[in-house]
N, C-alpha and C. Protein backbone atom coordinates (compact mmCIF):
# COMPACT_ATOMS: atom_id res chain seq x y z
N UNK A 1 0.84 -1.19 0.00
CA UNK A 1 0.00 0.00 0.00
C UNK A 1 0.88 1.24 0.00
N UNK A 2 0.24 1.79 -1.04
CA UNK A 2 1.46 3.61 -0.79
C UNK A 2 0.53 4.57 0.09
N UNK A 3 1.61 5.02 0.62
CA UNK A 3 1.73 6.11 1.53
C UNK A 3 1.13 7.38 0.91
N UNK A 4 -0.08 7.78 1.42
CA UNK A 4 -0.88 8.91 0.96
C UNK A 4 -0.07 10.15 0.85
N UNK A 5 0.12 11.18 -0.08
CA UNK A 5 1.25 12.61 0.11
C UNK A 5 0.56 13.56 0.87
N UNK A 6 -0.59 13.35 1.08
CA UNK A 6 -1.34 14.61 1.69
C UNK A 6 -1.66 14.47 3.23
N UNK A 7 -0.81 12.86 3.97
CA UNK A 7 -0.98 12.33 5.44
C UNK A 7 -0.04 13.58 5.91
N UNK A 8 -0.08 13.91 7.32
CA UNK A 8 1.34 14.94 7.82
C UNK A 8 2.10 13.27 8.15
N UNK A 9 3.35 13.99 8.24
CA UNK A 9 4.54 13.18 8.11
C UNK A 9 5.17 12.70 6.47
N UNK A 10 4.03 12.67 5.25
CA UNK A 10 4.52 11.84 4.35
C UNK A 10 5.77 12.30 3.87
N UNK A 11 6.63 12.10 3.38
CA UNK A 11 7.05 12.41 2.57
C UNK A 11 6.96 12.72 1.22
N UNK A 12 7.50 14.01 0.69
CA UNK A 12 7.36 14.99 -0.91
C UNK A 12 8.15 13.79 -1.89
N UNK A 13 7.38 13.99 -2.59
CA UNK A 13 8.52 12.79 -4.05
C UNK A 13 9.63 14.04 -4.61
N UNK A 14 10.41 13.13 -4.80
CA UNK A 14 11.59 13.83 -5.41
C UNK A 14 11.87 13.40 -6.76
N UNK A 15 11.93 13.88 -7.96
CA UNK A 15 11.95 13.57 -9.07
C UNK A 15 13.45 12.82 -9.30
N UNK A 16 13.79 11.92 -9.68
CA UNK A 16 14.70 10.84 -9.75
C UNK A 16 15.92 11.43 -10.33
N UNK A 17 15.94 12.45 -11.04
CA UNK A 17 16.93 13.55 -11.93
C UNK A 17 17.45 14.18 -10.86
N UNK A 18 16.64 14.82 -9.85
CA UNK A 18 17.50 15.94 -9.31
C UNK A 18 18.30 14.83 -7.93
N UNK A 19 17.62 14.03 -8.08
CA UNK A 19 18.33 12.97 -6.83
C UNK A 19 19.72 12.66 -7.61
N UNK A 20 19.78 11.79 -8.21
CA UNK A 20 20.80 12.11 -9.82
C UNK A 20 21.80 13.13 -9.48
N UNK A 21 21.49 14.54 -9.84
CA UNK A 21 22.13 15.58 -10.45
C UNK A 21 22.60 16.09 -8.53
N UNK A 22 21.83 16.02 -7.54
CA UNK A 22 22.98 16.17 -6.25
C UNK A 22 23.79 15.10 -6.48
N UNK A 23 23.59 13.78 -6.31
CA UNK A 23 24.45 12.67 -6.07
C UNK A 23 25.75 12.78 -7.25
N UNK A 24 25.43 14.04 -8.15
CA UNK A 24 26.89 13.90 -8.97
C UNK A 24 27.38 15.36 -8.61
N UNK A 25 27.50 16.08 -7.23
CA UNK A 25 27.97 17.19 -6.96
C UNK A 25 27.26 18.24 -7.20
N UNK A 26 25.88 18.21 -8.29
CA UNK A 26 25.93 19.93 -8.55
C UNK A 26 24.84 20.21 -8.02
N UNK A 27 24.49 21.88 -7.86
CA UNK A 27 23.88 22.24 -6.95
C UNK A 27 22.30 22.15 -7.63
N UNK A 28 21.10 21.86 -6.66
CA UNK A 28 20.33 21.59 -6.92
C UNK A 28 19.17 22.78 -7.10
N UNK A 29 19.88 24.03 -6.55
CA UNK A 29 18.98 25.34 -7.24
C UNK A 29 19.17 25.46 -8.97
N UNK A 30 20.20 24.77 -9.06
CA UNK A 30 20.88 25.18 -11.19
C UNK A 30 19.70 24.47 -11.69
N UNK A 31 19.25 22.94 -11.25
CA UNK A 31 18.84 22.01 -11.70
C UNK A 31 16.92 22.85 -11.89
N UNK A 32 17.14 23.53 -10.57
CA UNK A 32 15.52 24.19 -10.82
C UNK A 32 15.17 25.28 -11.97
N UNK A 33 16.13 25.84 -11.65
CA UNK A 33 16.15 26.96 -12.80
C UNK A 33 16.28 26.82 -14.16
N UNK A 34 16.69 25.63 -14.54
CA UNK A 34 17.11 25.21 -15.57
C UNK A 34 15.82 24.38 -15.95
N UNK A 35 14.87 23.93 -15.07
CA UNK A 35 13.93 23.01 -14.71
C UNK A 35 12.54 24.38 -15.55
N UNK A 36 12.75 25.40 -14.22
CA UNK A 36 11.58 26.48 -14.43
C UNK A 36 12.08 27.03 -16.45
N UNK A 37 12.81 26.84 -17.15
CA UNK A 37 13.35 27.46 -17.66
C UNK A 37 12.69 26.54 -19.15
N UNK A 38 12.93 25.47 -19.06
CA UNK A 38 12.20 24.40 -19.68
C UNK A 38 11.12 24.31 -20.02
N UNK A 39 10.23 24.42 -18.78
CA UNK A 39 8.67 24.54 -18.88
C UNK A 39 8.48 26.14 -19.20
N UNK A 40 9.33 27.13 -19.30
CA UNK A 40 8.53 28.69 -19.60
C UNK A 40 8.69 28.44 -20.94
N UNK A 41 10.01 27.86 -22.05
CA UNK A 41 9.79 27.49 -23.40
C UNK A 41 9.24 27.23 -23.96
N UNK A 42 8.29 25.76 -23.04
CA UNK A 42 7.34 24.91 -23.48
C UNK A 42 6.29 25.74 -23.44
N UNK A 43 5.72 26.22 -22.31
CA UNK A 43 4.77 27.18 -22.71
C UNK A 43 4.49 28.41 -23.50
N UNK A 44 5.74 29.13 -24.05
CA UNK A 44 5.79 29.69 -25.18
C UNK A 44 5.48 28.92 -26.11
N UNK A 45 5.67 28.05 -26.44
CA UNK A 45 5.67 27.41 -27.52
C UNK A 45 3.57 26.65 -27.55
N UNK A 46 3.20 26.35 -26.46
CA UNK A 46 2.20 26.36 -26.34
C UNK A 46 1.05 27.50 -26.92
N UNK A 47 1.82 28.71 -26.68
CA UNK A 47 0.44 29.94 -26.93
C UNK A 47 0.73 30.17 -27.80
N UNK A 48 1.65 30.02 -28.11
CA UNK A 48 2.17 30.32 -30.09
C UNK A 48 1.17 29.46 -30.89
N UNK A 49 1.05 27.96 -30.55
CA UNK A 49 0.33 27.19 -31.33
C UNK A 49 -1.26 27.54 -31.14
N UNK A 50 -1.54 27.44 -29.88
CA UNK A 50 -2.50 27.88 -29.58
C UNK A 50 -3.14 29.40 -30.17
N UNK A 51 -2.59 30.17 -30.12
CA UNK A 51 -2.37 31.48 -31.10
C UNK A 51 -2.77 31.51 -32.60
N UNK A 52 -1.88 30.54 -32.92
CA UNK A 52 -2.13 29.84 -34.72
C UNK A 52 -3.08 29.39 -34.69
N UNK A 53 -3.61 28.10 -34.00
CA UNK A 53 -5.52 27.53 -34.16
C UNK A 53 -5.99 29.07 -33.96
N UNK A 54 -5.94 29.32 -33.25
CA UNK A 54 -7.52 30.74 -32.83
C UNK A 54 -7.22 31.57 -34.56
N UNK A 55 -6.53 32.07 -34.85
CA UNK A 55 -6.21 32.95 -35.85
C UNK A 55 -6.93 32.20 -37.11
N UNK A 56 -6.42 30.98 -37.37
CA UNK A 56 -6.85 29.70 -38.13
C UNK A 56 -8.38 29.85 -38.37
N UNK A 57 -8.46 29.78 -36.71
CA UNK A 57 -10.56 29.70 -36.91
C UNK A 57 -11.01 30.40 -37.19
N UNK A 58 -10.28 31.60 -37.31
CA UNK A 58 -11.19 33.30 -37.45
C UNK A 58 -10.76 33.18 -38.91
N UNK A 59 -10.27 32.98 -39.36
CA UNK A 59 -9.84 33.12 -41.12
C UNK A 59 -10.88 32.25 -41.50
N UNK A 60 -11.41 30.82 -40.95
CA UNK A 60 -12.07 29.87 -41.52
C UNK A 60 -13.42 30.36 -41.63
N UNK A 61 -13.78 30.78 -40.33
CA UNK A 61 -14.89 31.02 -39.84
C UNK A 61 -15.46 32.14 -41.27
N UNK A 62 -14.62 33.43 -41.32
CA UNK A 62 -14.50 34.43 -42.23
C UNK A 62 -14.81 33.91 -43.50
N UNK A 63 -14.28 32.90 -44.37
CA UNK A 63 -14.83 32.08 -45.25
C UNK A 63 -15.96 31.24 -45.48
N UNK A 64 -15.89 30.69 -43.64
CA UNK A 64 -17.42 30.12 -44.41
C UNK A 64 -18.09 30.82 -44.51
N UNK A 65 -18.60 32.00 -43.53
CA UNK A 65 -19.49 32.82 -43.51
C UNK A 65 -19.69 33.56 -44.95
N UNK A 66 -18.82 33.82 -45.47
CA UNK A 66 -18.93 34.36 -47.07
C UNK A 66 -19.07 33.14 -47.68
N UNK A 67 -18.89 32.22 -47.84
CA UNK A 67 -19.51 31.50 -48.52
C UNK A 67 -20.11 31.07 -48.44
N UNK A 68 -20.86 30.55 -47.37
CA UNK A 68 -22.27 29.82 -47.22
C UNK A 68 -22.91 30.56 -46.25
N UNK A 69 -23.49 31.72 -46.52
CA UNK A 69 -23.88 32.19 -45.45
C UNK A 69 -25.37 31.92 -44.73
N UNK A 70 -25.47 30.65 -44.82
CA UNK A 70 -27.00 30.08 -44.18
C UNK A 70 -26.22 29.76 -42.87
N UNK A 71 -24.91 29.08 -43.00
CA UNK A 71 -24.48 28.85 -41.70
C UNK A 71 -23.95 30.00 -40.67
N UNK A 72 -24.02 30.94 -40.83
CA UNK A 72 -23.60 32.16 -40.38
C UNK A 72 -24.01 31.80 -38.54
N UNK A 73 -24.94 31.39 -38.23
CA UNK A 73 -25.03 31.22 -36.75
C UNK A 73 -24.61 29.91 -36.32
N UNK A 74 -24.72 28.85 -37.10
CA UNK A 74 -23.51 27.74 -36.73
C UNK A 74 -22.22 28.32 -36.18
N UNK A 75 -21.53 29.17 -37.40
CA UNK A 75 -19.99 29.47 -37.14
C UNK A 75 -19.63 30.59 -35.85
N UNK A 76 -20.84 31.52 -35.89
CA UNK A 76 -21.01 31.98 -34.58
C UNK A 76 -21.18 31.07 -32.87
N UNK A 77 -21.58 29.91 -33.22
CA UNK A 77 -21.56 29.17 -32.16
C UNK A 77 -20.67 28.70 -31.94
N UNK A 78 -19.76 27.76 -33.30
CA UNK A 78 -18.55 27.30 -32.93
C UNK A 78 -17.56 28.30 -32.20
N UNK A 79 -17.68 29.40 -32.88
CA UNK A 79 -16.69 31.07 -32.32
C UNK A 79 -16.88 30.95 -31.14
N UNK A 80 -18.20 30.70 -30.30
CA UNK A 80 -18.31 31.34 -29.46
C UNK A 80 -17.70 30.11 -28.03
N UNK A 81 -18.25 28.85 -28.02
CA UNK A 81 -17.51 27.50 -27.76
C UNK A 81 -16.32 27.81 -27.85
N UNK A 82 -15.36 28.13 -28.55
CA UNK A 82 -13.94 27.94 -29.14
C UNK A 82 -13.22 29.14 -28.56
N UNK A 83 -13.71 30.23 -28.17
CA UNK A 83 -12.79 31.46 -27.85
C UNK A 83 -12.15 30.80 -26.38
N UNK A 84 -10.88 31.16 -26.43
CA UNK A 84 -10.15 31.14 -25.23
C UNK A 84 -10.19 31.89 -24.07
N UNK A 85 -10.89 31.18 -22.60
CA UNK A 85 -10.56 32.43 -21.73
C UNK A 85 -9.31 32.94 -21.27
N UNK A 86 -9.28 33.87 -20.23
CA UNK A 86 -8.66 33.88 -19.42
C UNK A 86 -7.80 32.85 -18.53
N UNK A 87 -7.97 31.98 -18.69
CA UNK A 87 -7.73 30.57 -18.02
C UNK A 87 -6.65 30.08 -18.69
N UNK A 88 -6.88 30.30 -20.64
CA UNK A 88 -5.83 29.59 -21.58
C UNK A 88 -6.88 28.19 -22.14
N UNK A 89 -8.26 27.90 -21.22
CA UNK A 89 -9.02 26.98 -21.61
C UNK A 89 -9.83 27.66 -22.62
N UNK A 90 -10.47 26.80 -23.86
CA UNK A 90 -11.52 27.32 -24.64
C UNK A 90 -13.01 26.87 -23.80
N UNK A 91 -13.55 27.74 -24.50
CA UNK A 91 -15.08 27.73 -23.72
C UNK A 91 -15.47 29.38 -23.55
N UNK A 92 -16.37 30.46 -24.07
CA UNK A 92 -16.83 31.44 -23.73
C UNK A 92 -17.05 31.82 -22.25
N UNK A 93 -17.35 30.92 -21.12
CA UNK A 93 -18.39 30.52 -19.93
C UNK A 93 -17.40 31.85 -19.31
């Protein structure tokens, strides 16, 4: 049976790398920073893409609507479903 993380006493997991990267001398603030540094890339790279779909849909959307414009409140619904909040989640709500 494992040991619940949220009991007092448990012990925090330690990611197997930075256990690693002390046990070969180096200091384990480099390993974070280098850690936080990783994931801020990745998430650039996230809103960039994310960025490209939204832009994507508004160009599409823009077309169908000129071209078939019976669907004009379909594509308004999908728009409206699909916009990104504040959050970074899609959903209008």
């Amino acid at each position: 049976r494992r040991p619940r993380p949220d009991l007092p006493g448990a012990l925090p997991k330690i990611p197997p790398e930075l256990v690693q990267y002390v046990e070969n001398g180096r200091n384990p603030d480099i390993y974070t920073r280098e850690f936080v540094e990783l994931v801020r890339r990745g998430n650039q790279l996230m809103k960039g893409k994310m960025n490209a779909f939204a832009q994507f849909r508004d160009v599409l959307a823009e077309h169908i609507e000129k071209g078939m414009p019976e669907l004009r409140d379909d594509v308004g619904r999908v728009l409206e479903a699909t916009k990104v909040t504040g959050s970074g989640r899609p959903g209008g709500n």
